[in-house]
Protein backbone atom coordinates (compact mmCIF):
# COMPACT_ATOMS: atom_id res chain seq x y z
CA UNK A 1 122.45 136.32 152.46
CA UNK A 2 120.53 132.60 151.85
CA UNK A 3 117.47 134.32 150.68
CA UNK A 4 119.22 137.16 148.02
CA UNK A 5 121.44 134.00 146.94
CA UNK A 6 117.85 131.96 146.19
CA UNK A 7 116.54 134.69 144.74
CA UNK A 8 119.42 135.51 142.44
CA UNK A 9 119.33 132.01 141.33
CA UNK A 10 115.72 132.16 140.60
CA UNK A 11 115.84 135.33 138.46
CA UNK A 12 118.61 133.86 136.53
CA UNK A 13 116.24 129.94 136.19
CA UNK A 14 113.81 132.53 134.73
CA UNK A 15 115.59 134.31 132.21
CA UNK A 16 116.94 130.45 131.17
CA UNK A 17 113.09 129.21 131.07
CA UNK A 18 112.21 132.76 128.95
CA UNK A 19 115.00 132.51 126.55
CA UNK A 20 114.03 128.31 125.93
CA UNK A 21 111.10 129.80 125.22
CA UNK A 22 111.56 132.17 122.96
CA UNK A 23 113.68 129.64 121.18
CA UNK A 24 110.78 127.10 120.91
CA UNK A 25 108.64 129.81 119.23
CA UNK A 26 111.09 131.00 116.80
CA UNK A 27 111.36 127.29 115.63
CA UNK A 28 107.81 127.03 115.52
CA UNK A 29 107.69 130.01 113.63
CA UNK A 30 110.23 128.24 110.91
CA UNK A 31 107.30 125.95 110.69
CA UNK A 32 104.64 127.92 109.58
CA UNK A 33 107.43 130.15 106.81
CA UNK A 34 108.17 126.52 105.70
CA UNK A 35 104.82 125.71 104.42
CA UNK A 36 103.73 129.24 103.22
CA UNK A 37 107.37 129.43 101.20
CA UNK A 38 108.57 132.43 103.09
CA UNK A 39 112.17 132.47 103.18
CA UNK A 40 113.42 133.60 106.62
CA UNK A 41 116.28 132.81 109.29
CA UNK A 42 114.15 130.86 111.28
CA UNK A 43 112.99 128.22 107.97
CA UNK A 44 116.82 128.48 106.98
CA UNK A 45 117.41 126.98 110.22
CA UNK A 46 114.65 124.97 110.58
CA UNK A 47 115.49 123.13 107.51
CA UNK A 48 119.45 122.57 108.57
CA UNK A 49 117.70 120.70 111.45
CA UNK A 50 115.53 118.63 109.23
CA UNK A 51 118.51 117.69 106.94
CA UNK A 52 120.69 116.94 110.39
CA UNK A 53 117.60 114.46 111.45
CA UNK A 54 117.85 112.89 107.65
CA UNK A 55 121.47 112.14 108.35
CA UNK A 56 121.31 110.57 111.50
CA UNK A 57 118.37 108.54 110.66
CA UNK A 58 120.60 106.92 107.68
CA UNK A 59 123.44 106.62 110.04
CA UNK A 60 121.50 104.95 112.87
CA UNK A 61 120.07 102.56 109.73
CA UNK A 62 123.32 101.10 108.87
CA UNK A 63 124.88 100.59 112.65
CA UNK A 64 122.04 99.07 112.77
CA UNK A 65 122.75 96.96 109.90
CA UNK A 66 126.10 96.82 111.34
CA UNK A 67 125.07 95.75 114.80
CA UNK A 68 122.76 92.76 113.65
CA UNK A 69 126.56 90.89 113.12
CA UNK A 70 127.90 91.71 116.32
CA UNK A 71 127.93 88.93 118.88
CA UNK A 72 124.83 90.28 121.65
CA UNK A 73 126.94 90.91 124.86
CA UNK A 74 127.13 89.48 127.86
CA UNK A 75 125.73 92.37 129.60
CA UNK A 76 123.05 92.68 127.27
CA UNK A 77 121.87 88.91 127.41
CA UNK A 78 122.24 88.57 131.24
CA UNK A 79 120.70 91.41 132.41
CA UNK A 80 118.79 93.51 129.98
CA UNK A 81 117.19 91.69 127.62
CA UNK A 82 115.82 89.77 130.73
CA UNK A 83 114.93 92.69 133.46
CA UNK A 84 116.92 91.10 135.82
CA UNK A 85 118.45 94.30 137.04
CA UNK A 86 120.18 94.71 140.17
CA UNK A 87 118.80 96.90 143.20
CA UNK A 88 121.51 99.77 142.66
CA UNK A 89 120.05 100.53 139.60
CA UNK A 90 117.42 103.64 139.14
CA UNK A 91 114.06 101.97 138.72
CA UNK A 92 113.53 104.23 135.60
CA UNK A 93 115.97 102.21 133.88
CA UNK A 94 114.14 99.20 133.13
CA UNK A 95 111.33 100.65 131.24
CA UNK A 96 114.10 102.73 128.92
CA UNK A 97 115.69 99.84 128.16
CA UNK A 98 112.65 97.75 127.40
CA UNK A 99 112.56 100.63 124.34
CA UNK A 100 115.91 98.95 122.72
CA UNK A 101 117.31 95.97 121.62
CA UNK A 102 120.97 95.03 121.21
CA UNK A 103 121.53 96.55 117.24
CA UNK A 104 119.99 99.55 118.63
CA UNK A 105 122.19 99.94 121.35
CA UNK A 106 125.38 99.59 118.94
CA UNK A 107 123.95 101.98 117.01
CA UNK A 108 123.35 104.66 119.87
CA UNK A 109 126.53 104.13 121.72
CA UNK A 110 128.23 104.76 118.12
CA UNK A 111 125.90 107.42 116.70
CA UNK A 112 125.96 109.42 120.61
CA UNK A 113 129.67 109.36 121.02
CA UNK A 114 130.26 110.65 117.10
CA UNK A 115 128.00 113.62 117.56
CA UNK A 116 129.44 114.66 120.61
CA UNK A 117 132.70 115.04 118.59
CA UNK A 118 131.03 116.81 115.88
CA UNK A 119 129.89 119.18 118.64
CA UNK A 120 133.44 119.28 119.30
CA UNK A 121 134.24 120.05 115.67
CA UNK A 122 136.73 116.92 116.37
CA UNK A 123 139.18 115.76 113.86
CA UNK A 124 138.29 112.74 111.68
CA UNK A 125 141.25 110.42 113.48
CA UNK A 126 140.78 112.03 116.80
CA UNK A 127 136.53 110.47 116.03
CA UNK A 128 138.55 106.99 114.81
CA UNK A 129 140.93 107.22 118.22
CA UNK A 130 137.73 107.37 120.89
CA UNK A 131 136.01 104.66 118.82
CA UNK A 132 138.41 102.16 119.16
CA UNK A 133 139.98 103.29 122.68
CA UNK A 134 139.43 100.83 125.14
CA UNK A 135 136.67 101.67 126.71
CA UNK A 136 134.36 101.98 123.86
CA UNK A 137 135.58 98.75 122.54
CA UNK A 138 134.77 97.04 126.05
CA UNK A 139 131.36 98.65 126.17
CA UNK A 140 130.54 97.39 122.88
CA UNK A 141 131.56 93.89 123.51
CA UNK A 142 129.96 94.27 127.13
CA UNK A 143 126.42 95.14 125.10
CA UNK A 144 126.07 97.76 128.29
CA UNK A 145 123.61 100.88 127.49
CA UNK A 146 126.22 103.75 128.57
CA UNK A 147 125.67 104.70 125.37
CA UNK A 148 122.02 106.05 126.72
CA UNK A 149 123.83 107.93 129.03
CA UNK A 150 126.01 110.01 125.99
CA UNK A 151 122.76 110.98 124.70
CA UNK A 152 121.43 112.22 127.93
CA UNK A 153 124.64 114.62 127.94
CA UNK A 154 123.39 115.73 124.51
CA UNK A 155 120.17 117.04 125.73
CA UNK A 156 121.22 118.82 128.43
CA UNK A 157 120.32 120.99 130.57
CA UNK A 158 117.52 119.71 131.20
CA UNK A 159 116.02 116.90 128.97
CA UNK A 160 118.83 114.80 129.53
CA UNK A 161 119.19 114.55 133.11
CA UNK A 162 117.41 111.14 133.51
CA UNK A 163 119.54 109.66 131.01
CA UNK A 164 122.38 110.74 132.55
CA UNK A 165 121.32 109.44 135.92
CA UNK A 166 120.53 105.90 134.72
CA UNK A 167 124.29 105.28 134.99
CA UNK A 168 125.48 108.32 137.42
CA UNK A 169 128.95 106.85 138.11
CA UNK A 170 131.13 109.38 135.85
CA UNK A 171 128.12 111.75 133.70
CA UNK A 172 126.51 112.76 137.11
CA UNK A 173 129.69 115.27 137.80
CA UNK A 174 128.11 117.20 134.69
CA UNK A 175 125.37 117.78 136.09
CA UNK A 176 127.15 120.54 138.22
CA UNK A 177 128.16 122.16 134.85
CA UNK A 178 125.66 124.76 135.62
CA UNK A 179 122.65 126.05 137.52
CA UNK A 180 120.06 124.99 135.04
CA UNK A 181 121.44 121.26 135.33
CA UNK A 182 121.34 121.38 139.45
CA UNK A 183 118.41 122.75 139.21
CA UNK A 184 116.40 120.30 136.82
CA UNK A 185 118.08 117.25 138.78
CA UNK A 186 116.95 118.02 141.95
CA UNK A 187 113.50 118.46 140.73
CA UNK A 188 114.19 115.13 138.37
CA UNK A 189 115.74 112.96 141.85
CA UNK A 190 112.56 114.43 144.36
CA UNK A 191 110.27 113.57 141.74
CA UNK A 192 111.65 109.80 141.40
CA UNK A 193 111.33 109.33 145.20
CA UNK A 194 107.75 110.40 145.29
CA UNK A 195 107.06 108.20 142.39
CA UNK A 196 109.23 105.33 143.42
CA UNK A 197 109.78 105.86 146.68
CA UNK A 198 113.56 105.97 148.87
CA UNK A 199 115.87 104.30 145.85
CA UNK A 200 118.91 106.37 146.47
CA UNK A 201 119.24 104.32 149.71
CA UNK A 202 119.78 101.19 147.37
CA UNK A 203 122.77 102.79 145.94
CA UNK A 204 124.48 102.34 149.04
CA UNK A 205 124.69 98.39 148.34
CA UNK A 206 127.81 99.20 146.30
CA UNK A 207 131.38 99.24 147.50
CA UNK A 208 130.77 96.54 149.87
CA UNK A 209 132.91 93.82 151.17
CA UNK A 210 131.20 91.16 149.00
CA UNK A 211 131.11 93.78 145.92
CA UNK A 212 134.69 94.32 146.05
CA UNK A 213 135.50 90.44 146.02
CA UNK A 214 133.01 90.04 142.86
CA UNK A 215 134.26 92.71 140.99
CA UNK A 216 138.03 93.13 141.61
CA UNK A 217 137.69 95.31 138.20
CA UNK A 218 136.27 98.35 139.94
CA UNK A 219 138.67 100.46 140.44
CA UNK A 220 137.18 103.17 142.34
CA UNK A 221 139.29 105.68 144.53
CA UNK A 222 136.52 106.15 146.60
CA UNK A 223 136.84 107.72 149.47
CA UNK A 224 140.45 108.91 149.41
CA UNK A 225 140.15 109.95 145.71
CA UNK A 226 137.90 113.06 146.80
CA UNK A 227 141.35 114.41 148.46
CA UNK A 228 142.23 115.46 144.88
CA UNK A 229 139.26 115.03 143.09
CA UNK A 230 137.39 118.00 145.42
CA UNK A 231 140.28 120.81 144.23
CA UNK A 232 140.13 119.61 140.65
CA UNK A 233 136.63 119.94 140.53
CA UNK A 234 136.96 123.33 142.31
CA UNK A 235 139.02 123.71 138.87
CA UNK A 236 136.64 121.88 136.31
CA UNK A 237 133.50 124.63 137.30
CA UNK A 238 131.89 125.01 134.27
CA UNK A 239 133.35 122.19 131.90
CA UNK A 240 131.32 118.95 132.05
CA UNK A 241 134.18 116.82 130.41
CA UNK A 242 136.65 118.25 133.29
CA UNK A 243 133.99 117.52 135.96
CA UNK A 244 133.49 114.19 134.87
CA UNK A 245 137.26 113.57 134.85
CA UNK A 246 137.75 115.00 138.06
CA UNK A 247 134.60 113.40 139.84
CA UNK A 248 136.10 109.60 138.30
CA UNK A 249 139.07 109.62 141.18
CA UNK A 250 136.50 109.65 143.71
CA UNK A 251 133.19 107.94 142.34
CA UNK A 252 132.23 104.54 144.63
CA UNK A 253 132.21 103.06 141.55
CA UNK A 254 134.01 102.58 138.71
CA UNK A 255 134.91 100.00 135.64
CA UNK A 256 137.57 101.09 133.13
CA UNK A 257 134.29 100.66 130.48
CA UNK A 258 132.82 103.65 132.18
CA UNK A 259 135.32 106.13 130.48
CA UNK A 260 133.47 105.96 127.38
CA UNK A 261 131.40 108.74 128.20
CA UNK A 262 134.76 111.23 128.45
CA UNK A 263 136.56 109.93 125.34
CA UNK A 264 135.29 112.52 122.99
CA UNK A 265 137.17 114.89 125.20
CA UNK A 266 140.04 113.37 123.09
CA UNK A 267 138.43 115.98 120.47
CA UNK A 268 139.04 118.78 122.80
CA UNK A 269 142.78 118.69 123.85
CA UNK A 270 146.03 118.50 121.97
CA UNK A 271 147.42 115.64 119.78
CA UNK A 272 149.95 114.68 122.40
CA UNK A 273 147.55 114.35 125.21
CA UNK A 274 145.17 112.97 123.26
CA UNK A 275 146.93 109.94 122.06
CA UNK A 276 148.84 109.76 125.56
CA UNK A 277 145.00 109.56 127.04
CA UNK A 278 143.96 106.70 124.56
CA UNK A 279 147.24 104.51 125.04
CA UNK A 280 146.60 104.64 128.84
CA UNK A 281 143.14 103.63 128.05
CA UNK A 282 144.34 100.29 126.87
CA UNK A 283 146.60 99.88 130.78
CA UNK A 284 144.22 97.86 132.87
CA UNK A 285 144.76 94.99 130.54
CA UNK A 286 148.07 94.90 132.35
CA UNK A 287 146.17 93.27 135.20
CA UNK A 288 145.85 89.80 132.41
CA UNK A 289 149.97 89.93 133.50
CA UNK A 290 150.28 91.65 136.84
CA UNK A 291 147.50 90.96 138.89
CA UNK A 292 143.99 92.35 140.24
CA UNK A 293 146.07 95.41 141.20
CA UNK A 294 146.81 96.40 137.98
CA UNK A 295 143.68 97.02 136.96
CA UNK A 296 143.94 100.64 138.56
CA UNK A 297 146.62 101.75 136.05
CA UNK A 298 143.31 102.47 134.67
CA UNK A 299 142.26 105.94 137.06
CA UNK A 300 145.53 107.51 135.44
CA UNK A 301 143.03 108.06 132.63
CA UNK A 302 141.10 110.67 135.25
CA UNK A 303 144.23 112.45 135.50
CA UNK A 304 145.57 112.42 131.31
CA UNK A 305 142.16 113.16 130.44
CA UNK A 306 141.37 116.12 132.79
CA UNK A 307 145.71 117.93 132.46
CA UNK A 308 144.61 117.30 128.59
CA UNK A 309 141.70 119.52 128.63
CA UNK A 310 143.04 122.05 131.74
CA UNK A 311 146.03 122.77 129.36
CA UNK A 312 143.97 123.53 126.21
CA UNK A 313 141.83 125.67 128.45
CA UNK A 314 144.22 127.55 129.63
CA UNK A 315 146.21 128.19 126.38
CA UNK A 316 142.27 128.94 124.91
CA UNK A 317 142.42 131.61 127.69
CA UNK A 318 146.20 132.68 127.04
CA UNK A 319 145.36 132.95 123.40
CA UNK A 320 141.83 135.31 123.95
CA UNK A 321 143.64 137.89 126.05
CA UNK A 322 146.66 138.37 123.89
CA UNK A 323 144.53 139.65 121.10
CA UNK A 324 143.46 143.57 120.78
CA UNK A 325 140.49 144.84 121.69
């Protein structure tokens, strides 16, 4: 049973890696119709890439712009501008964020988060809702690089996944999205151990005694959160928004900042649940008022943001099988 199950899943990586192909050569073909003036499919949509490239170029220029007044974070000026990473980071993050500088990280944790939505074909005010939801705002003040991480969920399946694992805490759940995902980060995670030898084992340095007493803001759920996270990702199979949602409630780590990465799901699920899910963004605050136990008002965002997107799921499903054949 092992060996037909491996072997399915093989014939299926192929067909992925043959139809990635084909892609790649019918964009290449686009290249040579540009230049010798032929006008095909394949220049048509070679050239709605090019003009997609202009755009964001201009757009990165001015948050750029933009960025160069924003106070550099504390994040950013303790830690990454000076290397001084901890051990439970991935040792390929340092040399990706030697590539940046604080006005570029604005920039890409804007830009990233935008163009997910636009993926989504989000509303304009459902866009203007994630950007100033809580955790955006935090991450921007924070100068953190999450923002990395967004654009590793852009370029999946498989470019992306060492993006995404340079902070794993919430994007790692969509890596089980699908099989080409598992598949490229288990090659991705045994080729990081042969190059840098046994760092998962550093990851276990969080969630301890000390960490907890240092950081009385993460409000993780681990271990008792898999109890309900495990069914709801049973649920989630397929959607990398509802994985991540589902996979926050029992993560070993979590800060209410982290959520940035599944607020353009606010793009995907109805008004109501939408704004509900950006309100409830703004509840560990609470914990300025009620204590260092307040600050897990903040998992009921797991549980807004992943109902929100279940119940437009389902009513996408309702809707497809009502209509004729």
């Amino acid at each position: 049973m092992m060996a037909g199950f491996v072997r399915r899943e093989a014939e299926l990586l192929w067909q992925d890696f043959v139809s990635w192909r084909d892609r790649v050569v019918r964009r290449w073909h686009g290249v040579g119709d540009l230049f010798a003036g032929r006008r095909t499919e394949e220049r048509a949509q070679l050239l709605r890439y090019v003009r997609m490239a202009a755009v964001l170029v201009v757009a990165f220029g001015v948050l750029y712009w933009a960025g160069s007044f924003i106070p550099v974070g504390f994040d950013w000026t303790c830690c990454f501008s000076t290397g001084q990473l901890g051990d439970f980071f991935v040792p390929w993050m340092s040399p990706i964020v030697r590539l940046f500088n604080p006005q570029s990280i604005f920039a890409v944790t804007i830009l990233a988060l935008i163009v997910r939505m636009w993926r989504y074909q989000a509303r304009p005010w459902r866009v203007m809702l994630a950007l100033i939801s809580l955790p955006t705002l935090w991450l921007l003040f924070l100068g953190n690089v999450d923002g990395l991480v967004m654009v590793g969920l852009l370029l999946l399946p498989v470019l992306g996944v060492p993006l995404v694992l340079i902070k794993p805490q919430v994007a790692s759940f969509a890596l089980l999205s699908n099989r080409r995902t598992v598949a490229t980060t288990f090659v991705w995670v045994v080729l990081s151990i042969v190059l840098w030898g046994p760092w998962l084992l550093n990851l276990l340095r969080v969630g301890n005694a000390q960490w907890r007493a240092d950081w009385p803001q993460d409000i993780t759920l681990y271990p008792w959160g898999a109890l309900l996270a495990l069914p709801l990702l049973w649920l989630s199979r397929g959607d990398e928004d509802m994985l991540m949602a589902a996979g926050s409630l029992m993560t070993p780590h979590l800060f209410p900042y982290h959520f940035y990465i599944l607020m353009p799901a606010l793009g995907r699920m109805k008004a109501r649940w939408a704004i509900l899910s950006w309100a409830i963004s703004f509840t560990p605050l609470l914990a300025n008022y009620w204590g260092p136990a307040a600050w897990h008002f903040g998992n009921l965002l797991s549980l807004t943001l992943w109902y929100g997107l279940f119940a437009a799921r389902r009513a996408a499903a309702k809707t497809s099988m009502s209509k004729p054949a």
